[in-house]
Every structure is written in structure tokens, then in C-alpha cells.
PDB file of N, CA and C in Angstrom:
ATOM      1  N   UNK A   1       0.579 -73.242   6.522  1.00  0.00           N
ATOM      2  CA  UNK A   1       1.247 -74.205   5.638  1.00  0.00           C
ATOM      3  C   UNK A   1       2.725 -74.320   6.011  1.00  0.00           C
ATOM      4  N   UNK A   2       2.995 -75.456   5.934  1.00  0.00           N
ATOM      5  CA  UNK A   2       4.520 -75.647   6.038  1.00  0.00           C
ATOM      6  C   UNK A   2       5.329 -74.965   5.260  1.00  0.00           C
ATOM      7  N   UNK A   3       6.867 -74.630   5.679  1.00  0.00           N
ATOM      8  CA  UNK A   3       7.956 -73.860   4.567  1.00  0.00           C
ATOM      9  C   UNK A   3       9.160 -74.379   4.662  1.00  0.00           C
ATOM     10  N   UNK A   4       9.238 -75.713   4.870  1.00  0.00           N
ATOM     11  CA  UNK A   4       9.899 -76.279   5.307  1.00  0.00           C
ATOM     12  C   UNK A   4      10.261 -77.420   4.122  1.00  0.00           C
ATOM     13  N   UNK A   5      11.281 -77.308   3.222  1.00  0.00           N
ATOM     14  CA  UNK A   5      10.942 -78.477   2.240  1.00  0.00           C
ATOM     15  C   UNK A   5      10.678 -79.426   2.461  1.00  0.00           C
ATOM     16  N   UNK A   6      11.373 -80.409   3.164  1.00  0.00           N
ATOM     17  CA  UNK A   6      11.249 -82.002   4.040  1.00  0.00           C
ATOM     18  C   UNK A   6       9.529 -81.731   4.559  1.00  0.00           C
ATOM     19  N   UNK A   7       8.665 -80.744   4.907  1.00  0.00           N
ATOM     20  CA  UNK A   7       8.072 -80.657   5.279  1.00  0.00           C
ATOM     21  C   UNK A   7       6.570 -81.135   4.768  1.00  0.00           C
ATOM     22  N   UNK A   8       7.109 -80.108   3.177  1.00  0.00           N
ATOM     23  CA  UNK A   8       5.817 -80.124   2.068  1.00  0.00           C
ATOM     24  C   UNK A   8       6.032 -81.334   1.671  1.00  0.00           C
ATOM     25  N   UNK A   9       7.311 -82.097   1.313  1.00  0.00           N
ATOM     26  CA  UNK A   9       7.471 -83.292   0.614  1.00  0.00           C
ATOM     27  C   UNK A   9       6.644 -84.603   1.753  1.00  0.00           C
ATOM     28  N   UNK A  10       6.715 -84.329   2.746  1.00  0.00           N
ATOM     29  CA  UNK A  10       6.205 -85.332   3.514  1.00  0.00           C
ATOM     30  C   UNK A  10       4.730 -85.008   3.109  1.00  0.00           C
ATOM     31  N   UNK A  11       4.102 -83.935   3.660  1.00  0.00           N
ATOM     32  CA  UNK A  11       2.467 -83.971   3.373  1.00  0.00           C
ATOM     33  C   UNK A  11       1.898 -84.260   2.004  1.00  0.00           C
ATOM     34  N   UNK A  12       2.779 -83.890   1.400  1.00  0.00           N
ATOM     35  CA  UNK A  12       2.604 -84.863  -0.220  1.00  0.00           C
ATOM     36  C   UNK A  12       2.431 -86.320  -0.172  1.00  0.00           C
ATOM     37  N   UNK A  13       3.380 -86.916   0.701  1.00  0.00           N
ATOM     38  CA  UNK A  13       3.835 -88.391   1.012  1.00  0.00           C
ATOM     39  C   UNK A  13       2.208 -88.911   1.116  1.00  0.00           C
ATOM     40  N   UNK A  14       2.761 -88.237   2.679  1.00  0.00           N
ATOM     41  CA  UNK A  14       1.204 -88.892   3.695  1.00  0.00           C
ATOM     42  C   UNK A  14      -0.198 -88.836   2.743  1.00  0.00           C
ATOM     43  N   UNK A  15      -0.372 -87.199   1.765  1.00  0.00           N
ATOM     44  CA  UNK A  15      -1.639 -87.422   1.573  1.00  0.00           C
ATOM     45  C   UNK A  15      -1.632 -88.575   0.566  1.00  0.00           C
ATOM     46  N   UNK A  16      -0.803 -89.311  -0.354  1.00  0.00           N
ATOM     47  CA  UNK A  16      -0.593 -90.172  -1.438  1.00  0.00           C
ATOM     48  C   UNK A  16      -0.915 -91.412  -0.490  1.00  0.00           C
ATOM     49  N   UNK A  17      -0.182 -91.519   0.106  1.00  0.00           N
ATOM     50  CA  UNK A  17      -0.316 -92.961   1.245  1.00  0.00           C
ATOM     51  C   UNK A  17      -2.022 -93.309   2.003  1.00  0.00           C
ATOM     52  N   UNK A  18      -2.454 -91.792   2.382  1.00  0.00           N
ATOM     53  CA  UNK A  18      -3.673 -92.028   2.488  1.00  0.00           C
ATOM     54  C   UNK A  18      -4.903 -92.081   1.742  1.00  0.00           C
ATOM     55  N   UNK A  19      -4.780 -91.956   0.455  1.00  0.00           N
ATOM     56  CA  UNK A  19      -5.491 -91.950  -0.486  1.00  0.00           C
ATOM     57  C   UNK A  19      -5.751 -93.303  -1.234  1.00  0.00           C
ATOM     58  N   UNK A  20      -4.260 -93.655  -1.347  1.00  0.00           N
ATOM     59  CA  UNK A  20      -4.222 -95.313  -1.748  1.00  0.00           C
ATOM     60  C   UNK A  20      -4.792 -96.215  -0.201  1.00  0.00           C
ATOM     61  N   UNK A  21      -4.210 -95.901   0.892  1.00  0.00           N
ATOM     62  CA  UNK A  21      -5.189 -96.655   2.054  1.00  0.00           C
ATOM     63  C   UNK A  21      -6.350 -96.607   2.402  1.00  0.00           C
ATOM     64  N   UNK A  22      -7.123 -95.936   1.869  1.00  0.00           N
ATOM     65  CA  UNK A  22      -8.531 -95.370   1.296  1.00  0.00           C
ATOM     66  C   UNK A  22      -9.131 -96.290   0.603  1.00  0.00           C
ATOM     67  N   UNK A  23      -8.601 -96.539  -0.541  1.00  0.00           N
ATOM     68  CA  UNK A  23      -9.292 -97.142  -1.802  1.00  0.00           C
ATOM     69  C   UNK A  23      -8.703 -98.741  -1.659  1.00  0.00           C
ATOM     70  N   UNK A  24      -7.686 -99.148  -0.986  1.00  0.00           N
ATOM     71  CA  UNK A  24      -6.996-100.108  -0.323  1.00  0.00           C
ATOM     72  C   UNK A  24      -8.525-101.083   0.565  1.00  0.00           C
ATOM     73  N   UNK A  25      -8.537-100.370   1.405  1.00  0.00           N
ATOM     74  CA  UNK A  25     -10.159-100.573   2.517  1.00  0.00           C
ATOM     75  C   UNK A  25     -11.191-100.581   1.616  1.00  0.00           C
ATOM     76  N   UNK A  26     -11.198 -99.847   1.008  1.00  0.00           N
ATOM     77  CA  UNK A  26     -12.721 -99.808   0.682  1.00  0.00           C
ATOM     78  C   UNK A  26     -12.838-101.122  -0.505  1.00  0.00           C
ATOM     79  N   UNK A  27     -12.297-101.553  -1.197  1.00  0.00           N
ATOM     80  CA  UNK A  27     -11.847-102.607  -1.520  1.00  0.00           C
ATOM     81  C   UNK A  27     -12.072-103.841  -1.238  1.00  0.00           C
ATOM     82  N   UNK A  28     -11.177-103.476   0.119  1.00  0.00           N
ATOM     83  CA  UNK A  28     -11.338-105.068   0.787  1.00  0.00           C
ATOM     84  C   UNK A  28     -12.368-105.203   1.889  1.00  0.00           C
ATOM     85  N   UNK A  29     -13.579-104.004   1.820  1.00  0.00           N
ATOM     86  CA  UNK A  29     -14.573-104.269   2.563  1.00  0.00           C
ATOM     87  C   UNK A  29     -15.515-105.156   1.219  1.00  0.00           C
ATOM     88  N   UNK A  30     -15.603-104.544   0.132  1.00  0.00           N
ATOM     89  CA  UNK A  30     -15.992-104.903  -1.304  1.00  0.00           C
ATOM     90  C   UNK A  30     -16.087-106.766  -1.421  1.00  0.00           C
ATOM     91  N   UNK A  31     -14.836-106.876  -1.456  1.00  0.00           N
ATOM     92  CA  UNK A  31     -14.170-108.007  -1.391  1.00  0.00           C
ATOM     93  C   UNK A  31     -15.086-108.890  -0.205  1.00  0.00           C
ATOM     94  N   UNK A  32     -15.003-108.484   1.281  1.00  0.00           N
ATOM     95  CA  UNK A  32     -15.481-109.240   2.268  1.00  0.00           C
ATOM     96  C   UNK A  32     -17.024-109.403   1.907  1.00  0.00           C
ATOM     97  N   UNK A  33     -17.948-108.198   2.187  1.00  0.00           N
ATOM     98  CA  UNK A  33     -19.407-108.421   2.047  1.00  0.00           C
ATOM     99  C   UNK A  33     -19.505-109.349   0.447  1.00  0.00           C
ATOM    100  N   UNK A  34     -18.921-109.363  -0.486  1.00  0.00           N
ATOM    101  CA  UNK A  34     -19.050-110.179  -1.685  1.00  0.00           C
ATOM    102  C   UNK A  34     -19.167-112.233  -1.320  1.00  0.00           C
ATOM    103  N   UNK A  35     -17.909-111.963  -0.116  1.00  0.00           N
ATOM    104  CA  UNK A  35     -17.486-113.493   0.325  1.00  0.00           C
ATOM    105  C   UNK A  35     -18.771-113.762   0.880  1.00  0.00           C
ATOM    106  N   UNK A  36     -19.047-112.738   2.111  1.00  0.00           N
ATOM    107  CA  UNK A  36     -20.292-113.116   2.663  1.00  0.00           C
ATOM    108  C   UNK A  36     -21.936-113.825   2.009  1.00  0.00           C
ATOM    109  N   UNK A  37     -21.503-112.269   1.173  1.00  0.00           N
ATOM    110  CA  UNK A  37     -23.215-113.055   0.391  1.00  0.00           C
ATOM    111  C   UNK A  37     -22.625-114.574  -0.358  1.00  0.00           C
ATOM    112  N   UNK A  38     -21.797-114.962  -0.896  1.00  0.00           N
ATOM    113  CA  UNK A  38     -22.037-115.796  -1.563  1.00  0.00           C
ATOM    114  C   UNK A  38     -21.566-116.925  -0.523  1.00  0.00           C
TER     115      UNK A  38
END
């Protein structure tokens, strides 16, 4: 693990950023196959 403050605060960052870009995608795959069928 990091011990580095700037360090932990970033992997905090990133995992927040990737969590919302996660649910971001999955979304707008949602969104696409919806366009499709109809």
C-alpha cells in the first residue's frame, strides 16, 4: 500500500473515477441496445 499522502488521495481519486466510468458505460450500452431494438 502506498504511504505517501498525494499517493492514497490519488487511489481514492482513480478508484471514484472508475466506478462512475463503470456505471457511465454500462448505461450507455443500456441506452444503445434500447435504440436498436426499437
Amino acid at each position: 500500500m502506498a504511504n505517501i499522502k498525494s499517493q492514497i488521495k490519488r487511489i481514492k481519486t482513480n478508484e471514484k473515477a472508475r466506478l462512475r466510468n463503470k456505471a457511465v458505460k454500462s448505461s450507455l450500452k443500456t441506452a444503445i441496445r434500447k435504440a436498436r431494438e426499437a
